[in-house]
N, C-alpha and C. Protein backbone atom coordinates (compact mmCIF):
# COMPACT_ATOMS: atom_id res chain seq x y z
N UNK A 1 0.86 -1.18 0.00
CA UNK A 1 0.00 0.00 0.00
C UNK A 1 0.90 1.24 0.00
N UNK A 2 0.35 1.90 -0.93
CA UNK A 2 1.46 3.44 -1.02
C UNK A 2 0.97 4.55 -0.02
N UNK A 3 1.70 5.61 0.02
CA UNK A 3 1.01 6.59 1.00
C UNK A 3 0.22 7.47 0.48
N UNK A 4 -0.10 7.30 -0.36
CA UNK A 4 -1.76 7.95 -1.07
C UNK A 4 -2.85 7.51 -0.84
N UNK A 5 -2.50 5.75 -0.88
CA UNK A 5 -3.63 5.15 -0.16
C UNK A 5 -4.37 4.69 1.24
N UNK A 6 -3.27 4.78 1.85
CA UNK A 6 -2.75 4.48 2.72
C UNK A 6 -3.33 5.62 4.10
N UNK A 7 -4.74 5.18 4.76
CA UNK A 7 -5.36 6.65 5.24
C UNK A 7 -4.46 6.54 6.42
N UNK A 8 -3.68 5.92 7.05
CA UNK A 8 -3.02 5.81 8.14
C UNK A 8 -1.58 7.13 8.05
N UNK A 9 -1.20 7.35 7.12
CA UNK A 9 0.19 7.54 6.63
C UNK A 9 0.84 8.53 7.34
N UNK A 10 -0.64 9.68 8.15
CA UNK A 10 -0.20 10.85 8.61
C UNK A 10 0.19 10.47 9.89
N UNK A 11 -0.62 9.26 10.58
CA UNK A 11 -0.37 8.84 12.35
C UNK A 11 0.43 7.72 12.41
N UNK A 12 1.53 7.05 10.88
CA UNK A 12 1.90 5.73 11.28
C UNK A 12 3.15 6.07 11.85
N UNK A 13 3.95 5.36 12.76
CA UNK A 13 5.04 5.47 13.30
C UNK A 13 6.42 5.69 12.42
N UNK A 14 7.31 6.44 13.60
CA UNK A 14 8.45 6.72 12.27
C UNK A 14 9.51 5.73 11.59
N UNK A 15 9.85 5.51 10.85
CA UNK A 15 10.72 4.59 10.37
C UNK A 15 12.59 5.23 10.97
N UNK A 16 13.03 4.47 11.35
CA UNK A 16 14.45 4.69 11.83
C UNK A 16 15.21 5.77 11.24
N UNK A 17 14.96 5.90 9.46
CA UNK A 17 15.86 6.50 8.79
C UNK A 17 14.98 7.91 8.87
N UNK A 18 13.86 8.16 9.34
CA UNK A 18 12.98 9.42 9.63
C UNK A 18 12.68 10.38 10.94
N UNK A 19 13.92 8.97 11.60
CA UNK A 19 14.26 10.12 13.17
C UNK A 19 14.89 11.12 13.44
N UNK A 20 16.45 11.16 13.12
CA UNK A 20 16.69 12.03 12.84
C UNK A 20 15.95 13.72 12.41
N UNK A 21 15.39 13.68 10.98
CA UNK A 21 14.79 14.78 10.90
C UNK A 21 13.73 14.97 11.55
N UNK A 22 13.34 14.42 12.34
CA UNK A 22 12.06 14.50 12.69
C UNK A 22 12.75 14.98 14.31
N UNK A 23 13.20 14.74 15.19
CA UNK A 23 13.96 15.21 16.44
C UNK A 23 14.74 16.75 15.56
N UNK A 24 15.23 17.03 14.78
CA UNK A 24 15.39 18.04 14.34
C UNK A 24 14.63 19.03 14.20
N UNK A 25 13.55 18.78 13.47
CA UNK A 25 11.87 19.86 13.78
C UNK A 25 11.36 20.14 15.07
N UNK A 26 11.70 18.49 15.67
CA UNK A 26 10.84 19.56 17.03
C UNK A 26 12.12 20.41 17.88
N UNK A 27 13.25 20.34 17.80
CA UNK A 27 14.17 21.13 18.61
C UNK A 27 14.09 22.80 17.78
N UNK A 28 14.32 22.82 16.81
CA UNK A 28 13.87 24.02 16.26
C UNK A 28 12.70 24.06 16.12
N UNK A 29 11.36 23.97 16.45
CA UNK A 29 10.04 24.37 16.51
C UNK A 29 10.06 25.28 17.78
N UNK A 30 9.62 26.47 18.04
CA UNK A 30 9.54 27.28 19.42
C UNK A 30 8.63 27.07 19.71
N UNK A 31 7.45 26.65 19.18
CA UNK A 31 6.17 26.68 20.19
C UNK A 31 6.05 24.83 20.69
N UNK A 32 6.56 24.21 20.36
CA UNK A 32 6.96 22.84 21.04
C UNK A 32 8.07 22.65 22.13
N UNK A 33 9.32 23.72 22.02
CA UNK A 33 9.50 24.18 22.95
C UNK A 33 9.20 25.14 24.34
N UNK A 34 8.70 25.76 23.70
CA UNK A 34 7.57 26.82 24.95
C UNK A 34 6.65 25.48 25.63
N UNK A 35 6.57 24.38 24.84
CA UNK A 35 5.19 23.74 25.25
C UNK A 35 5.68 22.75 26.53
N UNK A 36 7.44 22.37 26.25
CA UNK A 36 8.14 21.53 26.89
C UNK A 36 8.44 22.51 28.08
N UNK A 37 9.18 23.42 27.61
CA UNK A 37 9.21 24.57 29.32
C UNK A 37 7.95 24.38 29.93
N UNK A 38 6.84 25.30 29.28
CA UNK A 38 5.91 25.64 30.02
C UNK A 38 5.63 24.31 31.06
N UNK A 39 5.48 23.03 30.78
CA UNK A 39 5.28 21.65 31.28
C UNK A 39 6.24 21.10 32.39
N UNK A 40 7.55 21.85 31.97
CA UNK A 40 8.48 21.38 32.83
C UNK A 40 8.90 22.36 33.86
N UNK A 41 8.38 23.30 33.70
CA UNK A 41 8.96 24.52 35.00
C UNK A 41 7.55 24.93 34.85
N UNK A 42 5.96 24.37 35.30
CA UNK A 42 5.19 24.23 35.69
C UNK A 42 4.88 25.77 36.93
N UNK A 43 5.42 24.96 38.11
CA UNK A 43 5.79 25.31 39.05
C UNK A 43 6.88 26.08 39.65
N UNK A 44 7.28 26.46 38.84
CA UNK A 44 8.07 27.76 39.39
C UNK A 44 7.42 29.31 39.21
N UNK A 45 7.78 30.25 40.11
CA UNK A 45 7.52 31.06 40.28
C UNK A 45 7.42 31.90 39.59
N UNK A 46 6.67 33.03 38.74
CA UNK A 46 6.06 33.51 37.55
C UNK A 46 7.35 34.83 37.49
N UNK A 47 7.66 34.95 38.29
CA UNK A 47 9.25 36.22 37.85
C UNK A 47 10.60 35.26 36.97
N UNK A 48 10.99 34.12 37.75
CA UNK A 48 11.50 33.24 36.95
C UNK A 48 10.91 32.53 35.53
N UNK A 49 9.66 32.68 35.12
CA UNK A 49 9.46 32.15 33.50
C UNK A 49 10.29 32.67 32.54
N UNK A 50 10.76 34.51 32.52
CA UNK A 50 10.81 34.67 31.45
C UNK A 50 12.81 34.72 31.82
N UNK A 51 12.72 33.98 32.42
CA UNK A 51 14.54 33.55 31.90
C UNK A 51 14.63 31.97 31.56
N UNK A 52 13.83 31.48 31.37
CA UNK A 52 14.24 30.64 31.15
C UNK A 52 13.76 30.03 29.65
């Protein structure tokens, strides 16, 4: 089945040789990063957000 037909193609898992670029997009994506801060320094104190 090709990926035209294939209605899965957008949610199927990545193939080894597609990791790489794909860990590359999300490190340069900023709002996937904002999304990882925001999640991970949760709980810290709202004067400390914007240094970090």
């Amino acid at each position: 089945m090709t990926s035209t037909n294939d209605p899965y193609f957008d949610i199927r898992p990545y193939n080894d040789e597609e990791i790489p670029a794909a860990i590359d997009r999300l490190i340069n994506d900023e709002e996937f990063i904002a999304a990882i801060l925001q999640h991970r320094f949760a709980r810290q104190p709202a004067w400390l957000k914007p240094l970090i």
